[in-house]
Protein backbone atom coordinates (compact mmCIF):
# COMPACT_ATOMS: atom_id res chain seq x y z
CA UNK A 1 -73.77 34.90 -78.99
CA UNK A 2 -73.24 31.91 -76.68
CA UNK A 3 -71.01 28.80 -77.94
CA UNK A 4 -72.46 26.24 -79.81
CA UNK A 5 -74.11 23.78 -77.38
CA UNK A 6 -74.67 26.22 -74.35
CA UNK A 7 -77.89 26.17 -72.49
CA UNK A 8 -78.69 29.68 -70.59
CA UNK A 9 -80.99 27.67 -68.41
CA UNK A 10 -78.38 25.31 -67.33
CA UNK A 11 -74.96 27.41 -67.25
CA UNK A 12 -73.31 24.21 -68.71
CA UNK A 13 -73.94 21.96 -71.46
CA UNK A 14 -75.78 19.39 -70.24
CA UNK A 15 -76.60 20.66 -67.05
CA UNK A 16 -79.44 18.91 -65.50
CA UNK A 17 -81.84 22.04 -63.03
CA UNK A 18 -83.52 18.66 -61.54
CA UNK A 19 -80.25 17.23 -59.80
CA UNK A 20 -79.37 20.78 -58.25
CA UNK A 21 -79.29 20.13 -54.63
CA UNK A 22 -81.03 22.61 -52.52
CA UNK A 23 -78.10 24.66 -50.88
CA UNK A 24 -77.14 23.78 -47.45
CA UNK A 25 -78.12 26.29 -44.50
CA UNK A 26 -75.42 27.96 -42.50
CA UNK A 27 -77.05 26.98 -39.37
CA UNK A 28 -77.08 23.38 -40.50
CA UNK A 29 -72.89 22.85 -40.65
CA UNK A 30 -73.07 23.54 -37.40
CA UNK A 31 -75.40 21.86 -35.97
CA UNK A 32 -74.06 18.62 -37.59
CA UNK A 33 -70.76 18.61 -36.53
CA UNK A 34 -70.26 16.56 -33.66
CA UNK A 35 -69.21 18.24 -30.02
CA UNK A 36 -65.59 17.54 -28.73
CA UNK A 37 -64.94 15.02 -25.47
CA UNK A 38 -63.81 16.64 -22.74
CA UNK A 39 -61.69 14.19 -20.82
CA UNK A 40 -60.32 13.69 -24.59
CA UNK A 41 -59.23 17.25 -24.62
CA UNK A 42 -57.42 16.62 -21.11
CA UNK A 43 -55.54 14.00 -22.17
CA UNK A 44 -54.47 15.36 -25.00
CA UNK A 45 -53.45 18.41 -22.89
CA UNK A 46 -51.25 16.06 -20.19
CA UNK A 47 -49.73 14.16 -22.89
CA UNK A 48 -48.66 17.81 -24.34
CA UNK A 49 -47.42 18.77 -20.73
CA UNK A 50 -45.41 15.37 -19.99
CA UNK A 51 -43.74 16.14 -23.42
CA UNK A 52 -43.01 19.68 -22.70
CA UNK A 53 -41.45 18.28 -19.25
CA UNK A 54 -39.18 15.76 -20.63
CA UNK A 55 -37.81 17.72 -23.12
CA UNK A 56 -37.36 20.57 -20.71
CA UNK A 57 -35.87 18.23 -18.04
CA UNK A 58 -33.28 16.70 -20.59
CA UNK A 59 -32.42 20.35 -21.77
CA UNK A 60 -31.60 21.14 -18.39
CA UNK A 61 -29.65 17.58 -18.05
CA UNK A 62 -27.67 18.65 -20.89
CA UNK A 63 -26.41 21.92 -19.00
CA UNK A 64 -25.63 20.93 -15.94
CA UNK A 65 -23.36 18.17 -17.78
CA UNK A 66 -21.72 21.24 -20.08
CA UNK A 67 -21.31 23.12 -16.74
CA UNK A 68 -19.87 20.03 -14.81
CA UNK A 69 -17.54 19.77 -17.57
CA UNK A 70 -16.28 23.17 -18.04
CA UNK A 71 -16.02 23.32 -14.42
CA UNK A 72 -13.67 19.84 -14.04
CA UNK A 73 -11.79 21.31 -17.62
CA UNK A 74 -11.21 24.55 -15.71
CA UNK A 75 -9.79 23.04 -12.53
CA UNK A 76 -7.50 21.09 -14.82
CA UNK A 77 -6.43 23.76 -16.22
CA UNK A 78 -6.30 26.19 -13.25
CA UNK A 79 -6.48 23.72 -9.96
CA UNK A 80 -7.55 24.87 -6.36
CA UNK A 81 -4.52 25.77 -4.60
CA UNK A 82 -3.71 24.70 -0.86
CA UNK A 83 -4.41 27.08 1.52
CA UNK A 84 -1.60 28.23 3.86
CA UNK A 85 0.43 27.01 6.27
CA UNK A 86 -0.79 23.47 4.76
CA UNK A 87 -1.05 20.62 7.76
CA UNK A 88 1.24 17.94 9.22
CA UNK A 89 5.20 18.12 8.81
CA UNK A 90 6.40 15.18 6.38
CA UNK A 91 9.79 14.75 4.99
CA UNK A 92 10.73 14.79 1.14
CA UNK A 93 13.56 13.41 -0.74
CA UNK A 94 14.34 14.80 -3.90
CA UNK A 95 16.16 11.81 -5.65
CA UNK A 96 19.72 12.69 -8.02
CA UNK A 97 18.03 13.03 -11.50
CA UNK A 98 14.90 14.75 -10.67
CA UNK A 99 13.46 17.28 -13.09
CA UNK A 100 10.84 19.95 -11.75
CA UNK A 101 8.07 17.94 -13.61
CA UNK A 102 9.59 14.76 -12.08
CA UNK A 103 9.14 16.70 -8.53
CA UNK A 104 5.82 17.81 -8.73
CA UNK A 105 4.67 14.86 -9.63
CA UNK A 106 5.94 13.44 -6.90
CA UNK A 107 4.67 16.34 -4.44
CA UNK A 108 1.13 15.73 -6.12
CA UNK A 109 1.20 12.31 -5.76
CA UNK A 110 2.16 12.60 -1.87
CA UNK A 111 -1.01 15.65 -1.71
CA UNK A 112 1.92 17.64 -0.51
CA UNK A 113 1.00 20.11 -3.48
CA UNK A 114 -2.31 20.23 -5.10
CA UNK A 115 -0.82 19.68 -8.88
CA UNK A 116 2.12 19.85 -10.54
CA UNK A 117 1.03 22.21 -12.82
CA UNK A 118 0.26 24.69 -9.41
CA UNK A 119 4.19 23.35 -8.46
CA UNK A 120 5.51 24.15 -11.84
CA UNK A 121 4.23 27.79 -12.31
CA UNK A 122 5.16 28.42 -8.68
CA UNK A 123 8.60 27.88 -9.36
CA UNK A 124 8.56 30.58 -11.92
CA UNK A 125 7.37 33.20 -8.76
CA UNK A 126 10.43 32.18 -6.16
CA UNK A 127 12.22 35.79 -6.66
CA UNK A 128 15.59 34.60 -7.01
CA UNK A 129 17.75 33.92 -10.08
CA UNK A 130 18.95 30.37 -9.04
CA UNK A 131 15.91 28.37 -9.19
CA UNK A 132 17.95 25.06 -9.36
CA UNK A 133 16.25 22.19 -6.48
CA UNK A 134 18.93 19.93 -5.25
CA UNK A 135 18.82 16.51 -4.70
CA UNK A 136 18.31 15.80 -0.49
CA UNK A 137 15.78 15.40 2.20
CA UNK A 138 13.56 18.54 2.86
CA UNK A 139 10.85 19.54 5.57
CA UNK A 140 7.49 20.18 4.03
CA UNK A 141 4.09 19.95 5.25
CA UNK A 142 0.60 18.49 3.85
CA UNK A 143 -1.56 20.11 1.43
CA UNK A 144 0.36 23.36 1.20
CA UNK A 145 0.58 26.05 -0.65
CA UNK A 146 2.40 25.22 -4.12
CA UNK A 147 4.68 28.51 -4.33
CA UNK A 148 5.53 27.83 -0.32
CA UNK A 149 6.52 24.67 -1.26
CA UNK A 150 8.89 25.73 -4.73
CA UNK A 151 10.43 28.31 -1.96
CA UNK A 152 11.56 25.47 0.45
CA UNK A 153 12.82 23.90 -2.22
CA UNK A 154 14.78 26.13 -4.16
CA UNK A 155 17.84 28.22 -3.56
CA UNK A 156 19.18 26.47 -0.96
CA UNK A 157 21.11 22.91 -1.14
CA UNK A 158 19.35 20.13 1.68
CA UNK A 159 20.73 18.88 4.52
CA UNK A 160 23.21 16.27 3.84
CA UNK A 161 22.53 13.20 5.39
CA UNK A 162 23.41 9.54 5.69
CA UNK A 163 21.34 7.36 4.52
CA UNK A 164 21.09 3.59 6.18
CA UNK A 165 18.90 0.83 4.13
CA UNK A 166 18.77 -2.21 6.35
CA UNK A 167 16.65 -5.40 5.02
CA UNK A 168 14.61 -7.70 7.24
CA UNK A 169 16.24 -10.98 9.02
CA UNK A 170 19.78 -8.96 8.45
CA UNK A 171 22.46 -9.78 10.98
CA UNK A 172 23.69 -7.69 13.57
CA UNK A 173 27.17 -7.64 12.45
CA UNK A 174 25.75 -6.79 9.07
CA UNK A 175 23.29 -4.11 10.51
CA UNK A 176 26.56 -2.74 12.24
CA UNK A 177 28.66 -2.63 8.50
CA UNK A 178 26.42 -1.43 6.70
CA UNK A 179 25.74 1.70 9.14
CA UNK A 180 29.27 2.34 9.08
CA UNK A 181 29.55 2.30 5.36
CA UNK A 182 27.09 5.06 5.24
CA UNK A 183 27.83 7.06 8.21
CA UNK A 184 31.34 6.96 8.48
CA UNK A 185 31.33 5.68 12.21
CA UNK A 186 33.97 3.24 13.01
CA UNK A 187 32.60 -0.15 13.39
CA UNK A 188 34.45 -0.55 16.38
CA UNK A 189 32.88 1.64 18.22
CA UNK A 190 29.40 0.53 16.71
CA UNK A 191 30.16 -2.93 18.18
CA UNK A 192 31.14 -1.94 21.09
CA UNK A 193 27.47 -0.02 21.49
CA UNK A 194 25.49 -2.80 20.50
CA UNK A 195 27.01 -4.96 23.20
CA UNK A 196 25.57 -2.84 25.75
CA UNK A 197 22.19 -2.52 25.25
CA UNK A 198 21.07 -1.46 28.53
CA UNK A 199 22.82 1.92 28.00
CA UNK A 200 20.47 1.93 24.99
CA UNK A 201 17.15 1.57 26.94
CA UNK A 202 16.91 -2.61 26.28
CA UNK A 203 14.97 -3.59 29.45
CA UNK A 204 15.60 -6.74 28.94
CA UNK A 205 18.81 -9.10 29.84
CA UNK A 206 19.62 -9.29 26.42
CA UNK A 207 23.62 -9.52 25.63
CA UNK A 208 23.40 -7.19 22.58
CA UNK A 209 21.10 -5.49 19.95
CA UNK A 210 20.69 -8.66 18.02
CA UNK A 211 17.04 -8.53 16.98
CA UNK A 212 16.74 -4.79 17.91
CA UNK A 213 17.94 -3.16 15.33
CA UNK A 214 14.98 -2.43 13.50
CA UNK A 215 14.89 -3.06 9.52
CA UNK A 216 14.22 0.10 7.28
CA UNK A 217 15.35 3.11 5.80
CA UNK A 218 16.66 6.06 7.72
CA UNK A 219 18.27 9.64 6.99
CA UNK A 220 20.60 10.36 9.97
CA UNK A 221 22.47 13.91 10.06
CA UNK A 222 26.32 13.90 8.85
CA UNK A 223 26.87 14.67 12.45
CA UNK A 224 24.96 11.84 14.47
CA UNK A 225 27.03 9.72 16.76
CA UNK A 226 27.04 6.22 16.96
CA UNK A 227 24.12 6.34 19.83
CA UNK A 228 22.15 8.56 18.34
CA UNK A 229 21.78 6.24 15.07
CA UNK A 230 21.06 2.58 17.18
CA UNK A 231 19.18 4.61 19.84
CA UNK A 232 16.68 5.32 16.42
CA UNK A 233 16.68 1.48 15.21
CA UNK A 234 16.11 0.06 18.97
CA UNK A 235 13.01 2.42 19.94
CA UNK A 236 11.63 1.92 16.03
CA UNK A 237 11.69 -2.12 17.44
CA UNK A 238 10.18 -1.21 20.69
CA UNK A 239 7.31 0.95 19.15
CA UNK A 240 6.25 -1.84 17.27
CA UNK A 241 6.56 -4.73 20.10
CA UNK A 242 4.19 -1.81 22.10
CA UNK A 243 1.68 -1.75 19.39
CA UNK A 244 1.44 -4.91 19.49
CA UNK A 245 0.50 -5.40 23.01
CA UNK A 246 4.17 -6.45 24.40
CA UNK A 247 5.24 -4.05 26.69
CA UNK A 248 7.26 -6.59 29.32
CA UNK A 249 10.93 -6.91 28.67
CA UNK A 250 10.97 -10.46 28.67
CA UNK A 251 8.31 -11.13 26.87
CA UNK A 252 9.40 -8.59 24.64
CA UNK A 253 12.91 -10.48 23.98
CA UNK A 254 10.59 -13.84 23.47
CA UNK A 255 9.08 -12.32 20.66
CA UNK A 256 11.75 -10.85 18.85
CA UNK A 257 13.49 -14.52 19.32
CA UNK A 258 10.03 -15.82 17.85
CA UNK A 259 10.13 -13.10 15.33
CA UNK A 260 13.94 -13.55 14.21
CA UNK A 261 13.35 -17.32 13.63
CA UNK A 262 9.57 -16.01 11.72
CA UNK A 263 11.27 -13.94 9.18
CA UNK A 264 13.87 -16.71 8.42
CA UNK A 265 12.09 -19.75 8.47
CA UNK A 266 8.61 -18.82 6.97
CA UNK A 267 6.51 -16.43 4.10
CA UNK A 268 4.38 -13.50 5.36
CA UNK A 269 1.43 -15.42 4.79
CA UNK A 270 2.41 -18.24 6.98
CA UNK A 271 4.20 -16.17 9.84
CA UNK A 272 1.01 -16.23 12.63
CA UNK A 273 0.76 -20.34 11.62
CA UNK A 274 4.71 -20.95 12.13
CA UNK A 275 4.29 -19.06 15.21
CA UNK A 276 1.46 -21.14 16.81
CA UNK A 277 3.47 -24.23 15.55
CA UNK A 278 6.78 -22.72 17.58
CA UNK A 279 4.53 -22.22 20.58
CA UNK A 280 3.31 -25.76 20.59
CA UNK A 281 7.02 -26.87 21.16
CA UNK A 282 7.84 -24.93 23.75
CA UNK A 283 4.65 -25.85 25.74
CA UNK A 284 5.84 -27.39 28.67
CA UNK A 285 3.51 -30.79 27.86
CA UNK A 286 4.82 -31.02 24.46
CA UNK A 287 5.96 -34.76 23.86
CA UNK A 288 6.14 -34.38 20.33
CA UNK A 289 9.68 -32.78 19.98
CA UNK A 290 9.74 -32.40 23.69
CA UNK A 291 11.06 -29.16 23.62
CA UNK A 292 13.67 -29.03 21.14
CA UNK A 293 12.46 -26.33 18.03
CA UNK A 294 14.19 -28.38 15.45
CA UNK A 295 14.75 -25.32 12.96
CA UNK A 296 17.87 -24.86 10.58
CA UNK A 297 17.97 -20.96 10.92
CA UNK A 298 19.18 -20.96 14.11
CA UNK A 299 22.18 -23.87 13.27
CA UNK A 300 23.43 -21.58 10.39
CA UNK A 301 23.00 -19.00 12.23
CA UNK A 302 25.40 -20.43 15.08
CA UNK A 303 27.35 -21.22 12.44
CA UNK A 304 27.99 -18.11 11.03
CA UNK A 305 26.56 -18.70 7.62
CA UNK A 306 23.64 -18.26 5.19
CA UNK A 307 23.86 -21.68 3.67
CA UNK A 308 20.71 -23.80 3.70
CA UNK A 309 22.44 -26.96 4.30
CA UNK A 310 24.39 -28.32 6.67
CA UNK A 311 25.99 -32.00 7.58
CA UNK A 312 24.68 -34.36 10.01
CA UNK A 313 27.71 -34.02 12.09
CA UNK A 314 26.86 -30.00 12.34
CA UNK A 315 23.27 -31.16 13.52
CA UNK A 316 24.64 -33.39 16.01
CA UNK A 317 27.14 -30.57 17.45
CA UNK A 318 25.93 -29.35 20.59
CA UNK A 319 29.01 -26.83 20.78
CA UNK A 320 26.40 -24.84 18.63
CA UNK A 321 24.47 -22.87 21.17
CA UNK A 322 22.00 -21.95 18.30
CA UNK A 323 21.50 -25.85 17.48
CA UNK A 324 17.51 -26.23 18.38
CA UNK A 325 18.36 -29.70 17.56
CA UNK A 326 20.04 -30.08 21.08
CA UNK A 327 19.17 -27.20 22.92
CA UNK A 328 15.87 -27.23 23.84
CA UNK A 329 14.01 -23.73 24.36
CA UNK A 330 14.43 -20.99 22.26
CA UNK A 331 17.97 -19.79 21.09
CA UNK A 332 20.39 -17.42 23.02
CA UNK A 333 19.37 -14.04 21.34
CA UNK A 334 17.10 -13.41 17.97
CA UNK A 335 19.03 -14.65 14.73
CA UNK A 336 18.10 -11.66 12.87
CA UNK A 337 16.41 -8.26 12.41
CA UNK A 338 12.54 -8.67 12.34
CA UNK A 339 10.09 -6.47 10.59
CA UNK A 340 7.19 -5.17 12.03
CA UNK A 341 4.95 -8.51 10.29
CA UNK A 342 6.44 -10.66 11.79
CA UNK A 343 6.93 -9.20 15.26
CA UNK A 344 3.21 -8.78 15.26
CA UNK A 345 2.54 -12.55 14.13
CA UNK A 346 5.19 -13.50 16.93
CA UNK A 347 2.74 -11.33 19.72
CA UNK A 348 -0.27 -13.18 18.53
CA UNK A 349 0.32 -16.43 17.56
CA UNK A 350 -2.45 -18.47 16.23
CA UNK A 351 -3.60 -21.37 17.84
CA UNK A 352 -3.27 -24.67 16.31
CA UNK A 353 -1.73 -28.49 16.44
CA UNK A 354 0.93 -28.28 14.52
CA UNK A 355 4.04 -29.50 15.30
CA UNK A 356 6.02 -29.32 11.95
CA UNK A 357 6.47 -27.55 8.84
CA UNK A 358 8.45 -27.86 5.91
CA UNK A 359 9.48 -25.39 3.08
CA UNK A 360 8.81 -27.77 -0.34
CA UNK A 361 9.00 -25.22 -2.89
CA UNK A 362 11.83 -22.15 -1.82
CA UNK A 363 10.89 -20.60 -4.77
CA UNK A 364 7.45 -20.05 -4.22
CA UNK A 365 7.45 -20.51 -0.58
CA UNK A 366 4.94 -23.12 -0.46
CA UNK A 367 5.18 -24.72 3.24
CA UNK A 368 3.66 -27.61 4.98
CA UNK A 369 2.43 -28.25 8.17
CA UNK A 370 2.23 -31.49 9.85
CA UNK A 371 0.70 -32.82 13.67
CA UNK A 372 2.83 -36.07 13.84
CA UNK A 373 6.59 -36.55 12.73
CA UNK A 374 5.42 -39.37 10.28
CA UNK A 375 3.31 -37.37 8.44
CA UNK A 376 6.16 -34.78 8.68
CA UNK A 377 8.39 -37.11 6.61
CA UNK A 378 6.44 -37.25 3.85
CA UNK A 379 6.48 -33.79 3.27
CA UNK A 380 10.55 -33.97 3.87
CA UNK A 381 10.54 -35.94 1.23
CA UNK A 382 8.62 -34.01 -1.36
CA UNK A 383 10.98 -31.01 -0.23
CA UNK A 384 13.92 -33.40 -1.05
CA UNK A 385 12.81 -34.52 -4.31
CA UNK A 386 12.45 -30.73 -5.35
CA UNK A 387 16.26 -29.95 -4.55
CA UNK A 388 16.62 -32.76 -6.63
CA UNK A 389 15.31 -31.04 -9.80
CA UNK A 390 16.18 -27.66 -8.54
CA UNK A 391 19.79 -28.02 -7.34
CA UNK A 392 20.77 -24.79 -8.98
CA UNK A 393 18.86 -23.52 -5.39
CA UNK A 394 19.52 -26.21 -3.02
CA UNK A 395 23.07 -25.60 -2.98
């Protein structure tokens, strides 16, 4: 029995046999479906390729930054020691106070050791049971090896040593105290030296070591004598006057006169102008100042003082060998100890038409230069009206 309403003909009700399509051939699906492009197919392809490429390039960007960065972490962590002996001899203070940690860093910072984590561990391998570092000057070298370095150190107290600090444009009778404050040499004897500067290689015809005494820092053993230590400063003064290109004695002495006057009179920054400036008066055709230098450093220095001012009756005195006012030339010896700046400005001066120069701000340094005296005046002036409002400094 077939449902109500079903047509055996038809399969379906209402089934219509005349709108049965005639099934399609195999052949036929086939044949109609349309044939691929080539150059289509290549493109695709590339397009696949440069995709494949990228991502394999940034892949392999990725691992070379992991293994950059595990290879930096892992020299932080375990650094590249020095190899031995290391390379040039250098000396190292270790100050009152230092820690190990406080050394090493120190030695790293100086490349003397390659960390101060390689320093630190060293110290732990020095076979001894004292591994306490003293405070004193040691001989190390250069890039060396971290444990030879905690070895030198440790065990075994430094040298002693006397240590002399002398500033720039600091008197010779001051040079002279202060090294026998630190050293322990009489001052007599000191004095005595330094007037008899011949017998410490000075060329020149200088009367003393005024001006040679070179400014620094220096570690003298307990035992040096008297010669030993101004032998040091003088050829530390005559390096640099070689270096520079001075190698006569009297020219040499000329500069360190220039120099002395440099360092007391001018800034850094100023030193090669100042020097041109100081030339230009000595000139023999100078009719400006006609000869005379005209600077206060050397009057307070002939008078034995540090003051900035003096009266007009102690610029008038011509008992003052050291008063440029009235002594034309340059002074009798240098007026101070000159650093190696201003010895160097004083060998090459630079050319120019100045004449004058004037300090109008001591604070900042600020100076002036001038061609005529007029012009010159004004600029007094403005220095004068800054004392005015400064007087705390223009004492």
């Amino acid at each position: 029995m077939y449902p109500e309403g079903y047509d055996d003909v038809g399969g379906e009700p209402g089934f219509d046999p005349e709108s049965y399509a005639e099934p399609v051939e195999r052949e036929n699906l086939f044949l109609d479906t349309p044939a691929v492009d080539p150059e289509k197919r290549k493109a695709r392809r590339r397009r696949r390729n440069w995709v494949l490429l990228v991502v394999l390039l940034g892949f392999g960007a990725v691992i070379v930054g992991v293994v950059f960065f595990l290879q930096g972490l892992l020299d932080r962590l375990s650094p590249q020691d020095f190899p031995a002996p290391g390379g040039e001899a250098v000396s190292f203070e270790v100050k009152s106070g230092w820690g190990p940690k406080q050394i090493g860093r120190e030695l790293a910072n100086r490349d003397i050791v390659a960390s101060d984590k390689l320093f630190l561990e060293a110290i732990q391998l020095v076979d001894t049971e004292n591994r306490v570092i003293h405070p004193g000057t040691y001989d190390l070298r250069m890039e060396m090896p971290a444990l030879d370095a905690a070895s030198t150190l440790i065990g075994e107290e430094a040298a002693k040593v006397s240590y002399v600090a002398i500033k720039e444009n600091t008197r010779m009778s001051k040079v002279l105290e202060q090294i026998s404050e630190s050293t322990g040499l009489p001052l007599k004897d000191l004095t005595a030296l330094a007037d008899d500067p011949a017998a410490l290689g000075v060329s020149s015809k200088a009367p003393n070591l005024e001006g040679y005494l070179h400014p620094g820092e220096y570690r003298f053993p307990m035992d040096a004598d008297g010669e030993t230590v101004l032998r040091t400063m003088v050829e530390a003064t005559t390096k640099t006057l070689n270096d520079a290109g001075i190698t006569d004695p009297a020219k040499q002495y000329h500069v360190l006169k220039v120099a002395s006057i440099l360092q007391a009179e001018a800034r850094k920054d100023d030193y090669a102008t100042v020097a041109g400036a100081l030339e230009n008066r000595l000139h023999a055709d100078n009719k400006e100042t006609n000869g005379l230098l005209q600077v206060d450093s050397t009057v307070i220095y002939g008078l034995d003082r540090y003051s900035l001012q003096f009266t007009p009756e102690e610029k008038r005195d011509a008992q003052n060998k050291y008063n440029t006012y009235e002594h034309k030339g340059l002074p009798p010896t240098p007026i101070g100890s000159p650093g190696d700046s201003a010895i160097k400005a004083a060998a090459n001066p630079a050319p120019n038409d100045y004449y004058y120069w004037v300090t109008v701000n001591t604070n900042t340094g600020e100076t002036k230069f001038a061609k005529t005296y007029s012009e010159h005046l004004v600029y007094q002036d403005e220095f004068r009206s800054w004392c005015a409002a400064n007087t705390d400094v223009c004492k």
